[in-house]
Protein backbone atom coordinates (compact mmCIF):
# COMPACT_ATOMS: atom_id res chain seq x y z
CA UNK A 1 13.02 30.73 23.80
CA UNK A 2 14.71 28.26 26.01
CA UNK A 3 16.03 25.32 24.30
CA UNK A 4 14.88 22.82 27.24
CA UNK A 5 11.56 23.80 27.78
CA UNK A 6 8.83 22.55 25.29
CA UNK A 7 7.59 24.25 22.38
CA UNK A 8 3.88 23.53 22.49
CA UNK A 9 2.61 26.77 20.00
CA UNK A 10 4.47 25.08 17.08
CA UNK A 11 4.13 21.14 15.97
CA UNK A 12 6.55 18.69 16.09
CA UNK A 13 8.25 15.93 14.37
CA UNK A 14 9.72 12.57 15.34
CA UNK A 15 11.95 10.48 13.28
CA UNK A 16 11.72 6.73 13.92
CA UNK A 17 15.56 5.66 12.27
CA UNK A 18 17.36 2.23 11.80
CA UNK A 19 21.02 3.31 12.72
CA UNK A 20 22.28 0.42 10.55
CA UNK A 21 20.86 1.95 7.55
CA UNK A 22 21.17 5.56 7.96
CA UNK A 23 24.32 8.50 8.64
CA UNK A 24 23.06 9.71 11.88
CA UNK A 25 24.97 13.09 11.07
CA UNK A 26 23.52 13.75 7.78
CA UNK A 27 20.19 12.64 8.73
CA UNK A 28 20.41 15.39 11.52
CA UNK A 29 21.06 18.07 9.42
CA UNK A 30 18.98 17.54 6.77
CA UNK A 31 15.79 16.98 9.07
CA UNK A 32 16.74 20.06 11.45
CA UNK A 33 17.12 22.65 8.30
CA UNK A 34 13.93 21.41 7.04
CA UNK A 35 11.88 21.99 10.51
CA UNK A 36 13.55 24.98 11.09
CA UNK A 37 12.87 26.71 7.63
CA UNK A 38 9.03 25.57 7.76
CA UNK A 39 8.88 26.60 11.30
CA UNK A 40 8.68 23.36 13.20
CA UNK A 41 9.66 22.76 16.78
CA UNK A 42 12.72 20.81 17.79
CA UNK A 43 12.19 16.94 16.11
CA UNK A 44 12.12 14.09 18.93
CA UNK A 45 14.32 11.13 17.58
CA UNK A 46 13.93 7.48 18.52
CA UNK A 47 15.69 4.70 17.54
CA UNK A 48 14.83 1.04 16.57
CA UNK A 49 16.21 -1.91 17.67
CA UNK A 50 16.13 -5.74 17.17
CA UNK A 51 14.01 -6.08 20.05
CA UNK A 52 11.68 -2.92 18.57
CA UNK A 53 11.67 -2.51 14.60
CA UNK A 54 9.51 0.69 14.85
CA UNK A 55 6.17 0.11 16.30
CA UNK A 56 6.25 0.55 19.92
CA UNK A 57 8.60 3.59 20.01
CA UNK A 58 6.20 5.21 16.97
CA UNK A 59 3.49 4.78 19.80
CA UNK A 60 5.98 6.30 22.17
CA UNK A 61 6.82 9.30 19.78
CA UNK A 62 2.53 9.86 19.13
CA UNK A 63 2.39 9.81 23.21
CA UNK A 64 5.27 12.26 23.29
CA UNK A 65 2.92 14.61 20.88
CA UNK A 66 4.54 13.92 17.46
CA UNK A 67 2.33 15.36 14.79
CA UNK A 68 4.33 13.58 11.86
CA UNK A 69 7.04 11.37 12.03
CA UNK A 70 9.62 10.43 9.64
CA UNK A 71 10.74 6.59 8.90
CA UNK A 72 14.09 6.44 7.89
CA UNK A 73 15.38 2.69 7.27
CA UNK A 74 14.75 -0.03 4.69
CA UNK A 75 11.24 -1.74 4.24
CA UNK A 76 10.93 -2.86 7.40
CA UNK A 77 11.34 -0.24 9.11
CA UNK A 78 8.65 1.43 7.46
CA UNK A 79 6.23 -1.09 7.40
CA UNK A 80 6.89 -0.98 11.47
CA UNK A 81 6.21 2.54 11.50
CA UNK A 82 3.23 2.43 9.28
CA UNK A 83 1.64 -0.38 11.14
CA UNK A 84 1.89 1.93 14.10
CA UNK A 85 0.01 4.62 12.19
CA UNK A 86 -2.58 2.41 10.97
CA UNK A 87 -6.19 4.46 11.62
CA UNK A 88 -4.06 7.68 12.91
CA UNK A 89 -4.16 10.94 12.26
CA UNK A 90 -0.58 11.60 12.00
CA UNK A 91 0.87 11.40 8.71
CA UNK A 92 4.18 9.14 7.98
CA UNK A 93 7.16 10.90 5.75
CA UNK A 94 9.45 9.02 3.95
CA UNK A 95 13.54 8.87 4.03
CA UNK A 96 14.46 5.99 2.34
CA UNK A 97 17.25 4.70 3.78
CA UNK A 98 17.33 0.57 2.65
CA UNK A 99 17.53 -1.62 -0.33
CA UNK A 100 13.71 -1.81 -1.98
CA UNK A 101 12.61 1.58 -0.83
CA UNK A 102 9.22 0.04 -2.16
CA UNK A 103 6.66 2.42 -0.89
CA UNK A 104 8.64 5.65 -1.89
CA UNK A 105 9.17 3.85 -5.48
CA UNK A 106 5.80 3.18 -5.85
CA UNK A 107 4.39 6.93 -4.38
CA UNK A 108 7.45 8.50 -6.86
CA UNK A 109 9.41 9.61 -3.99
CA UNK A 110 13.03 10.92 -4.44
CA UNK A 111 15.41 7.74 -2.82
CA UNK A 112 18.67 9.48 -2.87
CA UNK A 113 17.51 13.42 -2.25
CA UNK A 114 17.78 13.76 1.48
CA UNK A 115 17.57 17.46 1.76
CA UNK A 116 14.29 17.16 -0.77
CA UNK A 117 12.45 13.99 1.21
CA UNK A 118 12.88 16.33 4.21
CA UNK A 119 11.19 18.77 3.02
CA UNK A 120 8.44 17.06 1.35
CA UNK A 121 7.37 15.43 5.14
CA UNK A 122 7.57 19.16 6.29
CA UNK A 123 6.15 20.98 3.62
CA UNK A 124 4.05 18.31 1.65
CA UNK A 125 0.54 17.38 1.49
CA UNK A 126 -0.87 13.91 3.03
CA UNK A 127 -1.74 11.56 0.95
CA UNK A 128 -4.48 9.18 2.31
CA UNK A 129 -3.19 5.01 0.89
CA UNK A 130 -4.44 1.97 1.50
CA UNK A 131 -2.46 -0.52 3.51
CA UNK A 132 -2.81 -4.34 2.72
CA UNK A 133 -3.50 -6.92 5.86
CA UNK A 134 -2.87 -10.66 5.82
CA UNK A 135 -4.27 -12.65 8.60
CA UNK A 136 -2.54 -16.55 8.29
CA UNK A 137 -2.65 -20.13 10.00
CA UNK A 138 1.12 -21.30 10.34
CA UNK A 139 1.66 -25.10 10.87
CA UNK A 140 0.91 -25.30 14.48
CA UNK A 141 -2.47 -23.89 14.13
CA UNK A 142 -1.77 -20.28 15.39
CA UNK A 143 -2.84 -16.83 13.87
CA UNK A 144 -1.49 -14.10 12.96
CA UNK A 145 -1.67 -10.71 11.38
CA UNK A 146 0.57 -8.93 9.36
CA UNK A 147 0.43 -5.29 7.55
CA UNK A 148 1.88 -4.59 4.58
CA UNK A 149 2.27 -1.84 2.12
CA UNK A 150 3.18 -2.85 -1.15
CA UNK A 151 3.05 -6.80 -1.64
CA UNK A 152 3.08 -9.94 0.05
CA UNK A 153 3.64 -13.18 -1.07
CA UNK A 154 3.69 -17.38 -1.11
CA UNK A 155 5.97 -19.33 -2.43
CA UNK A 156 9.27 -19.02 -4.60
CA UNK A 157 9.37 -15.16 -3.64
CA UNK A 158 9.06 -15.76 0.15
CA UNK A 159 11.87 -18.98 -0.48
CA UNK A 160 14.15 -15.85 -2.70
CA UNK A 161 13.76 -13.43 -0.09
CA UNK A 162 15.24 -15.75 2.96
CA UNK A 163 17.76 -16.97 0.91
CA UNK A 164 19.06 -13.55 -0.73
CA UNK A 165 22.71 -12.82 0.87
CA UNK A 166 22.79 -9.60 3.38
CA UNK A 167 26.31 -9.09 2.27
CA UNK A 168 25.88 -8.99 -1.67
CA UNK A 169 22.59 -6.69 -0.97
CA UNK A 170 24.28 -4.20 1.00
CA UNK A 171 27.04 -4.28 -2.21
CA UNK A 172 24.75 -4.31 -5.19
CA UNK A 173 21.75 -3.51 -3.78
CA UNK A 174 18.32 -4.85 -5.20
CA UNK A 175 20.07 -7.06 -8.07
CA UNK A 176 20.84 -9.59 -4.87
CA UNK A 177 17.54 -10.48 -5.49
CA UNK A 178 18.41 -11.90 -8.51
CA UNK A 179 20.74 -13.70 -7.61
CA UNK A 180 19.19 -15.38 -5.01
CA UNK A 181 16.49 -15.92 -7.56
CA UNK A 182 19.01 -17.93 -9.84
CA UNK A 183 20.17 -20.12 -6.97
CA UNK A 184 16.05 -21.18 -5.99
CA UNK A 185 14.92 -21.20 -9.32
CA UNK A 186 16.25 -25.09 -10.59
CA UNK A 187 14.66 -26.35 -6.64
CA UNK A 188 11.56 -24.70 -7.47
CA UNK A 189 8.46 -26.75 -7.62
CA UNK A 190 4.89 -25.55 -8.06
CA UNK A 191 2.30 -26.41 -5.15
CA UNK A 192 -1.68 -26.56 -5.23
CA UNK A 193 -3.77 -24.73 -3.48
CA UNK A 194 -7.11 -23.35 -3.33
CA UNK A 195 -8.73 -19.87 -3.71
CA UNK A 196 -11.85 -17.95 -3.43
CA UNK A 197 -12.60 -14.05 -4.35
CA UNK A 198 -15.17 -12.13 -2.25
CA UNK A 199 -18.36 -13.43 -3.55
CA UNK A 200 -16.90 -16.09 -5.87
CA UNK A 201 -16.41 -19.79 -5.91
CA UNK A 202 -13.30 -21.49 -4.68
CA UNK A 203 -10.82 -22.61 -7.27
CA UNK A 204 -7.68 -24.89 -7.14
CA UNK A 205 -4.74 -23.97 -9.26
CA UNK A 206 -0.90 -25.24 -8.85
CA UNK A 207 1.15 -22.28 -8.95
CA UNK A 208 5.23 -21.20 -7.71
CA UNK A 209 4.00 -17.94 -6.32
CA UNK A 210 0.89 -16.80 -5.43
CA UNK A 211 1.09 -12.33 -5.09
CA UNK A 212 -1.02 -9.91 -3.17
CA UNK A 213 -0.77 -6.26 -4.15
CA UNK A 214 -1.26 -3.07 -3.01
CA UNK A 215 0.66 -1.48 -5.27
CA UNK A 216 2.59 -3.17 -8.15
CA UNK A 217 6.61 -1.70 -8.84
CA UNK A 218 9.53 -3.15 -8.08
CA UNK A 219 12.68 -2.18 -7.94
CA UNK A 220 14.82 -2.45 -11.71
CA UNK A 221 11.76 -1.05 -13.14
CA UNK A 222 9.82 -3.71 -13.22
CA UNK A 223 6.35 -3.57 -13.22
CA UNK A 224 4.60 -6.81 -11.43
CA UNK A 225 1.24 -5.43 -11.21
CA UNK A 226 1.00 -2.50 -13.51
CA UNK A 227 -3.02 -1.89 -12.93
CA UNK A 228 -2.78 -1.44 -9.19
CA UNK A 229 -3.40 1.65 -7.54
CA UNK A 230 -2.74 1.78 -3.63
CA UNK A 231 -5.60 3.78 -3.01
CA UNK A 232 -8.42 2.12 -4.66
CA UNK A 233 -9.47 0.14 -1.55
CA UNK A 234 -8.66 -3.03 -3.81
CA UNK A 235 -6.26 -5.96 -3.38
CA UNK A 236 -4.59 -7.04 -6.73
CA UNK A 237 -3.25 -10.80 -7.42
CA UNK A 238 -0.68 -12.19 -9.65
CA UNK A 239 -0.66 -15.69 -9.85
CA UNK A 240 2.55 -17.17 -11.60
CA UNK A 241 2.41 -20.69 -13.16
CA UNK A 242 5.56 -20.34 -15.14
CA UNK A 243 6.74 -24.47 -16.97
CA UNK A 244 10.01 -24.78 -16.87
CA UNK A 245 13.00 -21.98 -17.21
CA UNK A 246 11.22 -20.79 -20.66
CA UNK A 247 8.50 -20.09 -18.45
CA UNK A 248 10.31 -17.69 -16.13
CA UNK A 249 11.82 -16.35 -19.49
CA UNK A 250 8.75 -15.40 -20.44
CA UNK A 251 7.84 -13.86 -16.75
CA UNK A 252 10.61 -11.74 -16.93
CA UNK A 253 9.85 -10.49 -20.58
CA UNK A 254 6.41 -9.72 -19.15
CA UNK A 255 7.13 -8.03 -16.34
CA UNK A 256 10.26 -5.84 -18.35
CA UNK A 257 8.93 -5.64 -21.41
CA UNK A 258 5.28 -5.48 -21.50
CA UNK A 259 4.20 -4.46 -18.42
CA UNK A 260 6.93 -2.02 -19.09
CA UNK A 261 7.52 -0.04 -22.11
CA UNK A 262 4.96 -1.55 -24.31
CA UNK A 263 1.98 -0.23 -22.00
CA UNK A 264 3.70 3.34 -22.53
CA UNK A 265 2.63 3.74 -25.89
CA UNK A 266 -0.79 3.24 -28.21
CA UNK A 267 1.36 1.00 -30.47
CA UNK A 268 2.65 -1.39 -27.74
CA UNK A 269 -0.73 -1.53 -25.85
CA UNK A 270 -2.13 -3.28 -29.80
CA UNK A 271 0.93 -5.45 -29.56
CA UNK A 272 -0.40 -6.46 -25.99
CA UNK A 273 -4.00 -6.88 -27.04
CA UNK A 274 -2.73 -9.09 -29.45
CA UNK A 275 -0.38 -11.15 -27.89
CA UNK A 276 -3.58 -11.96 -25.26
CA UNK A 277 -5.63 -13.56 -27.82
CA UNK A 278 -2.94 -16.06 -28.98
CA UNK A 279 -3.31 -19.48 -27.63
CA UNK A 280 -0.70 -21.11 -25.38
CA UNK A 281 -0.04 -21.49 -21.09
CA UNK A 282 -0.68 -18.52 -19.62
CA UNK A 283 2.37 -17.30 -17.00
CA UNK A 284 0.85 -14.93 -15.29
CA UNK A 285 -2.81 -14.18 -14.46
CA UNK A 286 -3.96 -11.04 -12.79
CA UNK A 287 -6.69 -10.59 -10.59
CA UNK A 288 -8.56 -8.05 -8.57
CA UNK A 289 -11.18 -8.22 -5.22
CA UNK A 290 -11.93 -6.71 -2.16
CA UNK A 291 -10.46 -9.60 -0.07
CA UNK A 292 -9.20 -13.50 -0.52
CA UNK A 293 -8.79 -16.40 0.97
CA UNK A 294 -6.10 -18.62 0.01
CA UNK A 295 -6.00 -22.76 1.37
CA UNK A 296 -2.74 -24.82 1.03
CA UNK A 297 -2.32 -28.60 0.37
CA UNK A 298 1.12 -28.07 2.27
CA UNK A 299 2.91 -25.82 4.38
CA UNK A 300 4.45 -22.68 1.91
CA UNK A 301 6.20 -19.76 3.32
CA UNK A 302 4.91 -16.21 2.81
CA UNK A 303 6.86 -12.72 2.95
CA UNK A 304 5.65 -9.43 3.34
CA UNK A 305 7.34 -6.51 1.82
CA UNK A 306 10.05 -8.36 0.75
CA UNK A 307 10.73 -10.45 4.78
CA UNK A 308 9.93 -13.71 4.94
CA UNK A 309 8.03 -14.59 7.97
CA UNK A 310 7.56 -18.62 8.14
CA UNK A 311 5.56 -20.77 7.03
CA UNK A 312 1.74 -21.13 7.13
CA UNK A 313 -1.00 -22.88 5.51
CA UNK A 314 -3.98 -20.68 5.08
CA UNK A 315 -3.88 -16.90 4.52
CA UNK A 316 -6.98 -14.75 4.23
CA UNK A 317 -6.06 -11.33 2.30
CA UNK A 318 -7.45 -8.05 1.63
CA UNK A 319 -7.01 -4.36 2.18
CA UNK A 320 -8.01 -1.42 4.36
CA UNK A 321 -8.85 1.17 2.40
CA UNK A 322 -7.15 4.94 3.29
CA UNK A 323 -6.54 4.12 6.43
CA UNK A 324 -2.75 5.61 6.07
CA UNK A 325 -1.68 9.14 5.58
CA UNK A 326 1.83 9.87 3.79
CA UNK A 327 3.37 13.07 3.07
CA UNK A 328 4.08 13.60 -0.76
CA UNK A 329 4.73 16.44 -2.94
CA UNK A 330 2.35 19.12 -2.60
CA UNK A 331 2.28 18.83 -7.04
CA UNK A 332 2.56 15.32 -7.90
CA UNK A 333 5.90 15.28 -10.28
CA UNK A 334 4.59 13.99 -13.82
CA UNK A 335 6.46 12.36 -16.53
């Protein structure tokens, strides 16, 4: 066959890749062995930019007649991608290639196996998720919407995530985080603002974060919003109202320790039925709906999937159910 003239008898791949984040070379190989030995055509390759994170050349690579495309970057990347692929037919395949690697944490996808996450997007199933979408009001009165795949937020997350040092995350990783957690935390002060659930009443409540989930891990193993499934068509909250630094002691315990091991075992799910009947200020409380709409008495700022975006004043929340295909393991790995 000649090598310049399209291959239109066998599908093709694209790979959508953040050349800050990846080894071009490696990538290469690892993707070409992987179409080859599942009997792919030669991949198409595209690369982002500041001006372009991913969306318009993913449109570019669908035009081109990509039948799957890899994303290969940090969160960002992917969330351009998958925003892209939003209501497609083309399914999106994972090489994580950043920090958070949240989606592939949260689907149980191998973060350091390059040769394996190749193969899955060749040789996997799709896997049909549910993508989150956050319309908001910023302070001049204009709207906007924003995708997201695993969480967005408002408040001390968004403040941790602009203020967490590109230099110290590229060194250690996801454990910047904390320390740009440890510098906000003694400026942190809660704000009010006002909620309502699909077919509830409104409710005003003075939180530091307010937390919309699709899916609920986090890097370090910690488990934010251990009941949410990203394909229940379902948006999950987690409203923190933490008093003090005991407070965010006692976040942290719940989010390592009892959302954590505890919930792995009959024994620690009685401990946690117990500890929910004592009295006292709750830190966290979790809830579930189809959509919500959130009011604030003051400007916050808001992230989404870990980028903080600006600042806004009203946010309404919810999710679109399936409308996102991505490759996994044809058998899910169980523990």
């Amino acid at each position: 066959m000649n090598p310049l003239r399209p291959d239109h008898s066998r599908p093709r791949a694209a790979v959508v890749y953040n050349p800050v984040k990846v080894k071009l070379s490696e990538l290469k190989a690892a993707i070409n062995t992987a179409a080859e030995n599942e009997g792919w055509a030669r991949t198409l390759w595209y690369e982002t930019s500041e001006a372009d994170p991913g969306g318009g050349i993913t449109r570019t690579a669908l035009a081109d007649g990509a039948s799957l495309i890899f994303a290969a970057g940090g969160d960002g990347t992917v969330r351009a991608v998958a925003d892209a692929l939003r209501g497609a037919e083309v399914p999106l395949a994972l090489i994580p290639s950043g920090t958070g690697n949240l989606l592939a944490r949260n689907l149980s996808l191998p973060l350091s196996d390059l040769d394996t996450a190749a193969h899955i997007g060749f040789a996997g199933r799709s896997r049909p998720i549910d993508m989150g979408i956050m319309n908001v009001i910023d302070e001049q009165g204009r709207g906007s919407e924003h995708s997201f795949l695993v969480m967005a937020g408002i408040g001390l997350d968004a403040t941790v995530m602009a203020n967490t040092n590109p230099a110290l995350k590229k060194a250690v990783g996801w454990l910047a985080y904390v320390d740009a957690g440890m510098r906000a935390l003694p400026n942190a002060h809660p704000f009010r603002l006002r909620y309502q659930l699909a077919g509830r009443s409104e409710h005003s409540v003075s939180v530091s974060t307010i937390l919309f989930g699709n899916c609920g891990s986090l890097p370090g193993g910690l488990e934010l919003m251990p009941d949410a499934a990203i394909d229940d068509g379902q948006l999950d909250l987690a409203v923190l109202q933490p008093a003090g630094l005991f407070g965010w002691l006692k976040v942290w315990r719940k989010l390592r320790w009892e959302n954590g091991s505890l919930r792995k075992s009959r024994i620690g799910q009685r401990i946690i039925t117990v500890t929910r009947g004592r009295k006292g200020t709750k830190t966290i409380s979790y809830l579930r709906t189809a959509e919500v709409n959130v009011r604030l008495d003051e400007p916050q700022s808001f992230e989404i999937d870990g980028d903080e975006l600006g600042r806004i004043v009203s946010a309404r929340v919810g999710t679109e159910p399936s409308t996102l295909l991505v490759r996994v393991p044809l058998v899910e790995l169980t523990s």
